[in-house]
N, C-alpha and C. Protein backbone atom coordinates (compact mmCIF):
# COMPACT_ATOMS: atom_id res chain seq x y z
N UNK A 1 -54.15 6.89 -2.38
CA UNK A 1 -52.98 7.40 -1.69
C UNK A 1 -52.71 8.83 -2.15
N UNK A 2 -52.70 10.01 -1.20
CA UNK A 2 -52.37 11.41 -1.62
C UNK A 2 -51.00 11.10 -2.42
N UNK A 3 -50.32 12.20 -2.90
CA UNK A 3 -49.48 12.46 -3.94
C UNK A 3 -49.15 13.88 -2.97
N UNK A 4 -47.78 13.42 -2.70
CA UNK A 4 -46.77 14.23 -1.67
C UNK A 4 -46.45 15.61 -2.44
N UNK A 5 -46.33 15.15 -4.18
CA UNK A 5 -45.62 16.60 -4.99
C UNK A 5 -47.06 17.38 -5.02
N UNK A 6 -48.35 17.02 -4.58
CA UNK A 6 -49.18 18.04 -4.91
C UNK A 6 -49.40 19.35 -4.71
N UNK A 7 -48.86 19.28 -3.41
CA UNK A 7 -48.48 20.88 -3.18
C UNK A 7 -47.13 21.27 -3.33
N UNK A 8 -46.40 20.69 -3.71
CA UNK A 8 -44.92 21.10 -3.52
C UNK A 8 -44.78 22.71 -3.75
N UNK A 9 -43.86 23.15 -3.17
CA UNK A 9 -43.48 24.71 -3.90
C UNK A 9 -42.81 24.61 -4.51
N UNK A 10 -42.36 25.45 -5.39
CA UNK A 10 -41.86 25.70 -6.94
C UNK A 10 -40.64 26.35 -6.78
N UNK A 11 -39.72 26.26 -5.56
CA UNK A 11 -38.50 27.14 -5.76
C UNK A 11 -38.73 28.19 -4.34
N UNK A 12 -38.23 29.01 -4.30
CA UNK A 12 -38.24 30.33 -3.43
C UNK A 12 -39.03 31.62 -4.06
N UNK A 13 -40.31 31.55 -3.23
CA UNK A 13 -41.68 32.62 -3.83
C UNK A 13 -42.02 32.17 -5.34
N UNK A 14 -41.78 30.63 -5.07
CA UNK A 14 -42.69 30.14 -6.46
C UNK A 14 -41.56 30.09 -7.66
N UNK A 15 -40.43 30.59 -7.56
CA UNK A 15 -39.68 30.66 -8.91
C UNK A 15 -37.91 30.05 -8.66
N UNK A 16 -38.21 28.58 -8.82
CA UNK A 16 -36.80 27.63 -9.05
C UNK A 16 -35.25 28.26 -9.46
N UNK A 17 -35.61 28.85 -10.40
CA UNK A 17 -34.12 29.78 -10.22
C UNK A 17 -33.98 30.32 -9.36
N UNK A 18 -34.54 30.54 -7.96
CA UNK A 18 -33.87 31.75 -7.05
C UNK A 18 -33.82 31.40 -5.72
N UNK A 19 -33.85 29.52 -6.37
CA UNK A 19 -33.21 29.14 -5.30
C UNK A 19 -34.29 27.74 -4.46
N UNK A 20 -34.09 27.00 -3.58
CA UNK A 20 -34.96 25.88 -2.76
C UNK A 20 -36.04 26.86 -2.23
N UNK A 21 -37.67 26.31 -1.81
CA UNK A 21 -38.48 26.56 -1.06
C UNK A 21 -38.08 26.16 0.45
N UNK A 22 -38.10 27.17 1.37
CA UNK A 22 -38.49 27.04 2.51
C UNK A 22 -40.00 26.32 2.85
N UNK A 23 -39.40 25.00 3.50
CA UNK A 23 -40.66 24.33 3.91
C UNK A 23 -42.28 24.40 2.60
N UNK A 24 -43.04 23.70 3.06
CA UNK A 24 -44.16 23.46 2.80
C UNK A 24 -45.62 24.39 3.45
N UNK A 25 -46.52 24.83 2.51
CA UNK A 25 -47.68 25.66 3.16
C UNK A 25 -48.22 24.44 3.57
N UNK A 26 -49.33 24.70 4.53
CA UNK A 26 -49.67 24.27 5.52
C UNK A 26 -51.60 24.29 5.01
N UNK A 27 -52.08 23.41 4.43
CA UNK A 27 -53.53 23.43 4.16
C UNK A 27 -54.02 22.68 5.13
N UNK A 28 -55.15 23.25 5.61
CA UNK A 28 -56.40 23.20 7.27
C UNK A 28 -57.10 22.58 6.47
N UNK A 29 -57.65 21.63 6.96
CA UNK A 29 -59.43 21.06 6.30
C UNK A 29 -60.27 21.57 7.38
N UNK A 30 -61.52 21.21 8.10
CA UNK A 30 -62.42 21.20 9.21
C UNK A 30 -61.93 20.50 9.74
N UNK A 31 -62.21 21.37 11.24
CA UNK A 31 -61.70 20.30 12.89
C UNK A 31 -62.34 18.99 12.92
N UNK A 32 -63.41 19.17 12.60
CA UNK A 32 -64.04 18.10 12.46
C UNK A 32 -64.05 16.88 11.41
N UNK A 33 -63.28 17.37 10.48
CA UNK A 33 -63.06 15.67 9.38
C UNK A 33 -62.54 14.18 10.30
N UNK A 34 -63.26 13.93 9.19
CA UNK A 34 -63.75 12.36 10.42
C UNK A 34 -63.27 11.69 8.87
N UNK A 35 -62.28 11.63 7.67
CA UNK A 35 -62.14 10.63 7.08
C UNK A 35 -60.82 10.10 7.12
N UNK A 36 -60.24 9.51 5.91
CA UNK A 36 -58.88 8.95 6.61
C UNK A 36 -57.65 9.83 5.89
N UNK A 37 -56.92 10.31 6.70
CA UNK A 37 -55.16 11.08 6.66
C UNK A 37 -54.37 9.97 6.74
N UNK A 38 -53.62 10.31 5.63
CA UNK A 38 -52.30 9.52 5.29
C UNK A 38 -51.31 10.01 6.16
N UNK A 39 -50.31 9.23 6.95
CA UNK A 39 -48.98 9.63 7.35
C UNK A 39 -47.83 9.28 7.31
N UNK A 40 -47.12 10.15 6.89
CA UNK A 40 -45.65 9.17 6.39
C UNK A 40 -44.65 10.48 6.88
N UNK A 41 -43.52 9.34 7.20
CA UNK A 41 -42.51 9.83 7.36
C UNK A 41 -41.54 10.57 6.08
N UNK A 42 -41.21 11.54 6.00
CA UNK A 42 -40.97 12.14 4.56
C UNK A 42 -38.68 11.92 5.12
N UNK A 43 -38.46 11.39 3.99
CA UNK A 43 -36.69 11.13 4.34
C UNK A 43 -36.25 12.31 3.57
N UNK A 44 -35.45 12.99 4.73
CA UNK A 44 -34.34 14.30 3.95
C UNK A 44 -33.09 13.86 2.98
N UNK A 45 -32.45 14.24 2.71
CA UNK A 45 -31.68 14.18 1.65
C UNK A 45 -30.46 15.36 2.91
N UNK A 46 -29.49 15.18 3.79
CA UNK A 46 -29.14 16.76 3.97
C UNK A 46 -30.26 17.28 4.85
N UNK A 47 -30.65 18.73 4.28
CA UNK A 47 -31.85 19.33 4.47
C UNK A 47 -32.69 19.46 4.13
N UNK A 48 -33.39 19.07 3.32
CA UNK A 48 -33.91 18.67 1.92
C UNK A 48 -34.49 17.46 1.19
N UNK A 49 -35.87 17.72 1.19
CA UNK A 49 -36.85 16.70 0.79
C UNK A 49 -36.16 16.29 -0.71
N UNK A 50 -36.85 15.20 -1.17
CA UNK A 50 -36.95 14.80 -2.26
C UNK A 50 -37.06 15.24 -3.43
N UNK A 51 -37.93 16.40 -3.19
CA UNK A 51 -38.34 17.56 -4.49
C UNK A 51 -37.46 18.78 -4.28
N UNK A 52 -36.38 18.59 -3.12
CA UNK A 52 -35.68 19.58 -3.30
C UNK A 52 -35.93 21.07 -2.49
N UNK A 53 -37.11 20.83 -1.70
CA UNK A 53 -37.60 21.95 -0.74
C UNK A 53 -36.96 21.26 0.80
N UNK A 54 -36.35 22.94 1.40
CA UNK A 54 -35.15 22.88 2.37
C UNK A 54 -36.27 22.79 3.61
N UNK A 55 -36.18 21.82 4.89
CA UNK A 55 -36.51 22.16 6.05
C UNK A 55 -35.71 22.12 7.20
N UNK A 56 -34.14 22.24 6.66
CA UNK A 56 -33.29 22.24 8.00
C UNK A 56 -33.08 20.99 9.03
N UNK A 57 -32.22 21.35 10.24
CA UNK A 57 -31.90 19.86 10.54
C UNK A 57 -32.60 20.11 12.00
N UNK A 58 -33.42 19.38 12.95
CA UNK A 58 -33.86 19.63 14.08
C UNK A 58 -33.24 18.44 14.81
N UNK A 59 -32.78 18.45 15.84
CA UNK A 59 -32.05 17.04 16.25
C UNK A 59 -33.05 16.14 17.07
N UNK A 60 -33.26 15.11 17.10
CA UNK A 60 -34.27 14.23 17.97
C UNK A 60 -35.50 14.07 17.32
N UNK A 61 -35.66 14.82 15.69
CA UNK A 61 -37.10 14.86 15.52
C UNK A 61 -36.87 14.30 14.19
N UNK A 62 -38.07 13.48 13.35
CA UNK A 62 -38.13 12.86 12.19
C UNK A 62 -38.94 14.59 11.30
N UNK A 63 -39.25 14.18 9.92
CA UNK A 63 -40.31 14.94 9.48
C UNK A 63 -41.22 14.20 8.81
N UNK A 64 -42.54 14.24 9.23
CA UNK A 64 -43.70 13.48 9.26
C UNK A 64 -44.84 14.51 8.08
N UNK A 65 -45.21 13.72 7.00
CA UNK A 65 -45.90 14.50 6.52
C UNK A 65 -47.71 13.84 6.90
N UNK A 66 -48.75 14.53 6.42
CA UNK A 66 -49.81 14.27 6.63
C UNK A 66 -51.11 14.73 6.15
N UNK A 67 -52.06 13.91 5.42
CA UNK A 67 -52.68 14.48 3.40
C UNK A 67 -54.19 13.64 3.73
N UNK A 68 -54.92 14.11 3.20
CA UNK A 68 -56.05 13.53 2.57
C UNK A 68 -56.12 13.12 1.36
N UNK A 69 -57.17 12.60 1.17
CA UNK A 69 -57.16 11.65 -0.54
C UNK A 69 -57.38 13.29 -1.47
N UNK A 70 -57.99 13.87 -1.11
CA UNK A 70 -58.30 15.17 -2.26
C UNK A 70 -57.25 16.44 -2.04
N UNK A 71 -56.55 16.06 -1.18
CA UNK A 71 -55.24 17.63 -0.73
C UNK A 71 -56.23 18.70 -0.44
N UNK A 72 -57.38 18.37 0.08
CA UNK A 72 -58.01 19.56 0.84
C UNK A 72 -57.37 19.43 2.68
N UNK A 73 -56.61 18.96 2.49
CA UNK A 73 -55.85 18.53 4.19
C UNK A 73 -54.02 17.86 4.02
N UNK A 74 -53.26 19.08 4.05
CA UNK A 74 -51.98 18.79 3.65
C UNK A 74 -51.16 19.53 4.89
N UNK A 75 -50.38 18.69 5.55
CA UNK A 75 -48.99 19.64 6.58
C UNK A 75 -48.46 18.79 6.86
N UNK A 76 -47.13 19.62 7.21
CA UNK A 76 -45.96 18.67 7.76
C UNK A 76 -45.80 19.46 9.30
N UNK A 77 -45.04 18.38 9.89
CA UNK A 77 -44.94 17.77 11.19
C UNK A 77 -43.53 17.60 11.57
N UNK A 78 -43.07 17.91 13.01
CA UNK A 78 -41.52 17.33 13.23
C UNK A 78 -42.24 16.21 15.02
N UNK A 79 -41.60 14.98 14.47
CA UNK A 79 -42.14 14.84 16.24
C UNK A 79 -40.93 13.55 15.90
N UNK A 80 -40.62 12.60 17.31
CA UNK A 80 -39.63 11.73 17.80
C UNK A 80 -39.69 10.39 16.94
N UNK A 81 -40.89 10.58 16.54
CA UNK A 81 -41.25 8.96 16.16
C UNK A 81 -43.35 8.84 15.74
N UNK A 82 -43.45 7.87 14.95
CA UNK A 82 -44.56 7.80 14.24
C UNK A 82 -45.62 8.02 15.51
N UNK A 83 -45.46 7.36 16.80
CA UNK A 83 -47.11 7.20 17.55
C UNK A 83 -47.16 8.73 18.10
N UNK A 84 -45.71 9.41 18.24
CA UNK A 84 -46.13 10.82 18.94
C UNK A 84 -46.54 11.84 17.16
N UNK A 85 -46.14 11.22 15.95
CA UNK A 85 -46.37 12.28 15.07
C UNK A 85 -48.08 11.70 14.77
N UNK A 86 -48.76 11.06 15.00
CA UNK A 86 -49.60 10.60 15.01
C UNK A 86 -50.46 10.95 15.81
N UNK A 87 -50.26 11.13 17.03
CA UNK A 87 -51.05 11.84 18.54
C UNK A 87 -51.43 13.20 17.99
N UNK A 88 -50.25 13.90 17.12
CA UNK A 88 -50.02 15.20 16.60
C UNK A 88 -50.93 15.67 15.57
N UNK A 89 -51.46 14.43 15.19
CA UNK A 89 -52.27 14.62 13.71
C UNK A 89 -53.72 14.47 14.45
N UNK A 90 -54.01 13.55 15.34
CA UNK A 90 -55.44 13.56 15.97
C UNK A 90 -55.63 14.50 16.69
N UNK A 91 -54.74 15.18 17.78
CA UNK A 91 -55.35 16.31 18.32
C UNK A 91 -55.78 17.54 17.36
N UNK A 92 -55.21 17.95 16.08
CA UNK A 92 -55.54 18.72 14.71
C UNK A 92 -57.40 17.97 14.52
N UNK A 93 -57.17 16.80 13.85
CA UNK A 93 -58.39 15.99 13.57
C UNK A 93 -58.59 14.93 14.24
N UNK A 94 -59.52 15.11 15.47
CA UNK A 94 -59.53 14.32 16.44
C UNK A 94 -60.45 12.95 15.63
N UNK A 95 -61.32 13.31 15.01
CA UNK A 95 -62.25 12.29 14.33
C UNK A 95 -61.81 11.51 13.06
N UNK A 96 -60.47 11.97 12.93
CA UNK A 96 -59.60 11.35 11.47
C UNK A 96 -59.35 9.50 11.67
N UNK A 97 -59.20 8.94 11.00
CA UNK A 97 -58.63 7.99 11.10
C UNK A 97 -57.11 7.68 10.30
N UNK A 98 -55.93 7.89 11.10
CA UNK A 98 -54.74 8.14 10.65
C UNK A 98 -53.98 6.65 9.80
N UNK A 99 -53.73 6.72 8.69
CA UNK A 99 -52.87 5.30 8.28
C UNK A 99 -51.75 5.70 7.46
N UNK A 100 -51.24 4.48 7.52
CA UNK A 100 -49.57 4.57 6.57
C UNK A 100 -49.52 5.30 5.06
């Protein structure tokens, strides 16, 4: 199972005193990975993940995160519900096999 804090950011430009990270960077693997992506629904707090990094409030949309076993394939996602944040993750990696 990936480990959600692996990429976390560290604050605003990396340094916790100066404040929450805006959102999460966004790591690409190949179009073509064909192994299996984790997906989970990530629960805000407010605006605000778990670790304390801000992504604001979008109305109608969950935030869906989505990882490989090695974090060579890490991003987050806003979509209605798991089968459309899921559609969202195969058109990225059409050859993935997506699970909980």
């Amino acid at each position: 199972m990936p480990d959600y804090k692996l990429h976390d950011p560290k604050g605003w430009c990396g340094d916790p005193k100066r404040g929450a990270a805006l959102g999460r960077p966004t790591i690409k693997g190949p179009a073509d990975y064909s192994g299996k992506l984790c997906l989970r629904r990530i629960r805000l707090s407010g605006d605000y993940d778990c670790n304390g990094t801000y992504f604001g409030f979008v109305p109608g949309s969950y935030l869906y995160w989505y990882a490989d076993e090695d974090g060579e394939i890490d991003g987050m996602l806003r979509a209605p519900n798991r089968d459309s944040a899921r559609a969202q993750v195969l058109k990225l990696y059409p050859e993935a096999k997506v699970r909980r």
